[in-house]
Protein backbone atom coordinates (compact mmCIF):
# COMPACT_ATOMS: atom_id res chain seq x y z
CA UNK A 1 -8.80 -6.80 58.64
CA UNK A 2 -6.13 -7.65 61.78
CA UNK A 3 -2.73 -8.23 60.57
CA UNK A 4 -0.12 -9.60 62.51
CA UNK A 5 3.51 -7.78 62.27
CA UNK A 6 6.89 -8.96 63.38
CA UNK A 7 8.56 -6.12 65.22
CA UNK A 8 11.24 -7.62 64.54
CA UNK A 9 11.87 -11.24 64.81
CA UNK A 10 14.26 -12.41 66.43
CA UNK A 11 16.70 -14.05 63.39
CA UNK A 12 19.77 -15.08 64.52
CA UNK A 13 21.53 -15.76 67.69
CA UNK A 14 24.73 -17.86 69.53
CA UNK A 15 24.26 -20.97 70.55
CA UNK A 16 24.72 -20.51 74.47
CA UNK A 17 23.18 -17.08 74.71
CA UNK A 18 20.23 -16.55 76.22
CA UNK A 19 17.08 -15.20 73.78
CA UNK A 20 15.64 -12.15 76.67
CA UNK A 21 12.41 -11.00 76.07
CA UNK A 22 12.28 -7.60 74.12
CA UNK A 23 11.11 -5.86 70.87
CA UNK A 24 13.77 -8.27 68.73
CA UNK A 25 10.69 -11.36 69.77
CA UNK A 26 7.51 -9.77 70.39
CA UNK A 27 4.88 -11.03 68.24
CA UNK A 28 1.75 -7.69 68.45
CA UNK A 29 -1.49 -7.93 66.80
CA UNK A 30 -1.79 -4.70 64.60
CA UNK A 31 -4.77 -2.95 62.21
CA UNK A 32 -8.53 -2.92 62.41
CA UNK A 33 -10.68 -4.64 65.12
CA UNK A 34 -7.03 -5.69 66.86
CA UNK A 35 -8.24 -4.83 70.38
CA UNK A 36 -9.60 -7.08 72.96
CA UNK A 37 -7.88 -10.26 74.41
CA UNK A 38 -5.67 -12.56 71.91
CA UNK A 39 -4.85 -16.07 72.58
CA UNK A 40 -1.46 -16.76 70.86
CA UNK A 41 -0.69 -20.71 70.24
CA UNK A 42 2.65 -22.36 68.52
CA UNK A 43 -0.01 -24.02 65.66
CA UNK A 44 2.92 -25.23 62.95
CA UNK A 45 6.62 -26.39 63.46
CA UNK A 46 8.32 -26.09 66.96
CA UNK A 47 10.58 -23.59 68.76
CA UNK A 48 14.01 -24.77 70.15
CA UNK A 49 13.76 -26.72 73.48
CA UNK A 50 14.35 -24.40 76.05
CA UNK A 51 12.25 -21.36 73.93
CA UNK A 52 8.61 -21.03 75.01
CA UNK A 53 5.68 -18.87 73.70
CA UNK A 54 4.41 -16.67 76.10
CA UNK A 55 1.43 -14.29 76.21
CA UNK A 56 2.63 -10.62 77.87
CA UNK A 57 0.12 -8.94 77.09
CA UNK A 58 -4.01 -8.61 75.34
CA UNK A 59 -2.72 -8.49 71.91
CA UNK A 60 0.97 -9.61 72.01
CA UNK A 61 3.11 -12.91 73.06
CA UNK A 62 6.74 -13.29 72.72
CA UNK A 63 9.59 -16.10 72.48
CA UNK A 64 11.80 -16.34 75.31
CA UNK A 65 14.11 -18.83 76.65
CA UNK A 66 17.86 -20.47 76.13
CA UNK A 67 17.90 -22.88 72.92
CA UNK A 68 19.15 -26.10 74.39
CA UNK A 69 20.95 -26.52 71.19
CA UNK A 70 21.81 -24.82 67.48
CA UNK A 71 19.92 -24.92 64.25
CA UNK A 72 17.41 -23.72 62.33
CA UNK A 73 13.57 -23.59 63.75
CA UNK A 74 10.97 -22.60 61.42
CA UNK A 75 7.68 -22.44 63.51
CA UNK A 76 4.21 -20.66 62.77
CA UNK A 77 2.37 -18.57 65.77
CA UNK A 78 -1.29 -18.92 65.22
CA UNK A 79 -3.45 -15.55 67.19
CA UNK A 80 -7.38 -15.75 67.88
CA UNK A 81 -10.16 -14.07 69.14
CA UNK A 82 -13.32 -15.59 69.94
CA UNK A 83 -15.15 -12.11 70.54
CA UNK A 84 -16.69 -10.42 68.22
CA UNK A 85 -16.12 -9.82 65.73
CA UNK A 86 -13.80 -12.85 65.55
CA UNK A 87 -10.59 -13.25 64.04
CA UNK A 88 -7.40 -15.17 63.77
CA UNK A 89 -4.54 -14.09 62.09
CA UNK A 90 -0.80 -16.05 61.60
CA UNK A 91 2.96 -15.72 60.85
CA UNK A 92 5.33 -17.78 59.74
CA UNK A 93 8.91 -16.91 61.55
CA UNK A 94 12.18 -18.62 61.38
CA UNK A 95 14.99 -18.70 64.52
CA UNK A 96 18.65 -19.63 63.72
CA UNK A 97 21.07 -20.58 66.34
CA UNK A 98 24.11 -20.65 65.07
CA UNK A 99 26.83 -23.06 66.57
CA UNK A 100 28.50 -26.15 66.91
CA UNK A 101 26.44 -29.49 66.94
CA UNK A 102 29.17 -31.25 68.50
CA UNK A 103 31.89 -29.62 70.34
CA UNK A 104 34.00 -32.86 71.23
CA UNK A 105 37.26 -33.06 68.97
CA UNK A 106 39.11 -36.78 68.76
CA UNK A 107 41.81 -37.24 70.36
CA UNK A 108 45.08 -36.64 68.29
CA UNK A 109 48.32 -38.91 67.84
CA UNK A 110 51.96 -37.27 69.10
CA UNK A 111 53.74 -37.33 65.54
CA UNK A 112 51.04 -38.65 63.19
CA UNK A 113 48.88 -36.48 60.93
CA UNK A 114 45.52 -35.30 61.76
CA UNK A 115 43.20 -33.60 59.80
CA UNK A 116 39.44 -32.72 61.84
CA UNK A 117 36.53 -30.27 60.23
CA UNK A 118 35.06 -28.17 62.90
CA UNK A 119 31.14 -28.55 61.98
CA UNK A 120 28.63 -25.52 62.84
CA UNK A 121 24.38 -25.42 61.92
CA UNK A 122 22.58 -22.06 61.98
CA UNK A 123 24.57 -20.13 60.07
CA UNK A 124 24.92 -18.95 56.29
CA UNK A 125 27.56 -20.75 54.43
CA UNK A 126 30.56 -20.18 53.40
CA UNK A 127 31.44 -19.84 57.80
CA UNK A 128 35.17 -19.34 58.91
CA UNK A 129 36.87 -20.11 61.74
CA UNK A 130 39.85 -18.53 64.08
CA UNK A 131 41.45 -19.50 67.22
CA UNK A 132 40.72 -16.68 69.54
CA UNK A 133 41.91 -17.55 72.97
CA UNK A 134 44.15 -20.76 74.33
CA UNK A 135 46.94 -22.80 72.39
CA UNK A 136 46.04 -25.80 69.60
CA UNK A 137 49.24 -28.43 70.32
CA UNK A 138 52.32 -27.53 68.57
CA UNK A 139 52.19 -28.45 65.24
CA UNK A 140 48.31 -28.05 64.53
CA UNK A 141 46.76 -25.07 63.17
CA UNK A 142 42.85 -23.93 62.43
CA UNK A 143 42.50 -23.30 59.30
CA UNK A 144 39.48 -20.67 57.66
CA UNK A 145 37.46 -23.30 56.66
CA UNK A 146 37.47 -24.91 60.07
CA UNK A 147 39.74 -27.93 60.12
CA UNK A 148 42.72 -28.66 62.88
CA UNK A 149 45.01 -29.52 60.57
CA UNK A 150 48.84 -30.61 61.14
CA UNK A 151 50.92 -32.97 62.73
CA UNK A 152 50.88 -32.68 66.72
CA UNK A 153 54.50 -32.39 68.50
CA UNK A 154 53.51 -32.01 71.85
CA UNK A 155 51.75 -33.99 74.25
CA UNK A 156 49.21 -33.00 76.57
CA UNK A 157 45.61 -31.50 76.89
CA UNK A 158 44.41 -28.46 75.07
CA UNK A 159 42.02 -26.08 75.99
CA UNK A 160 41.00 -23.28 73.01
CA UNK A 161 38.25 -21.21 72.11
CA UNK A 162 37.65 -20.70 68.16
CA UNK A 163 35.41 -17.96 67.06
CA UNK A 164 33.22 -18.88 63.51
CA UNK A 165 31.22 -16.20 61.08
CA UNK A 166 28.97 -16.50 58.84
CA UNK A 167 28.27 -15.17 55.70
CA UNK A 168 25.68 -12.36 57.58
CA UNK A 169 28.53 -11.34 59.63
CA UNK A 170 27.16 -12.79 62.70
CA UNK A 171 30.13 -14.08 65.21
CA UNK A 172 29.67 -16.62 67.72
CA UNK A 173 32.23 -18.83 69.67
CA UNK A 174 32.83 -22.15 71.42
CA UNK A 175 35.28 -23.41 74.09
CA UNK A 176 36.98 -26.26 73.08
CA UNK A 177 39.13 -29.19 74.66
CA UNK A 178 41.43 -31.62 72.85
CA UNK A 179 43.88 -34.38 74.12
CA UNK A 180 47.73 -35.47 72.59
């Protein structure tokens, strides 16, 4: 009996990065009576926009492509044979993109309290956050939990990059613009 084996799949990624084919996303059909020509279909659930399902060769297909944007995609990769003696074999996978749904911040107030959670999908909980590059306005901070907290002092606009990790360690980051 044809099995089908991951070799690996692909797991997690950034939001923004590009998913290039390679081992991490090849989907091969493996074990007895695997040779001759495999058609590979997406038969369950649904890849990110901007990830398609590709055959590369008789008895493998991978998942290539630049997720248009984060989250969690669960999808099932049906392969078939029609010659004999004919099979069709299946695996459930699972892609994470981890980032930030929305990446515009409200406007703050010069001298009045703000408090705004940065949100990200994709990820394993608990995530924390860090300013990595640029200036937040005088008087805000980030805290680890991801919300621009403070009272603003200075007037202007912003422009900051925050980094956020997950629980699996994986690190990912988003440029980030806000206005006084």
């Amino acid at each position: 009996m044809a099995t089908t084996s991951l070799l690996p799949h692909p797991g997690w990624m950034c939001f923004g990065e590009e998913l290039l084919p390679g081992a991490t996303n090849t989907y091969t059909v493996t074990g007895l009576n695997s040779a001759g020509d495999w058609t590979f279909v997406l038969s369950a659930g649904a890849l990110p926009d901007g990830v398609t399902l590709d055959k590369t060769g008789p008895n493998t297909a991978e998942i290539s492509g630049s997720p248009s944007a984060p989250g969690v995609y669960t999808y099932t990769i049906l392969a078939y044979r029609a010659a004999m003696p004919s099979q069709t074999v299946s695996v459930t996978d699972t892609l994470s993109v981890f980032g930030m749904p929305d990446t515009s911040i409200p406007n703050a107030t010069d001298c009045e309290n703000y408090s705004q959670p940065l949100v990200t999908v994709g990820g394993l909980d608990p995530v924390t956050f860090a300013l990595t590059n640029g200036e937040l306005p005088t008087g805000l901070t980030i805290e680890p939990d991801g919300t621009i907290d403070g009272v603003p002092t200075s007037i202007g606009t912003f422009n900051f990059t925050v980094s956020f990790t997950a629980a699996n360690g994986i690190t990912c980051g988003q440029a980030l613009q806000m206005n006084v």
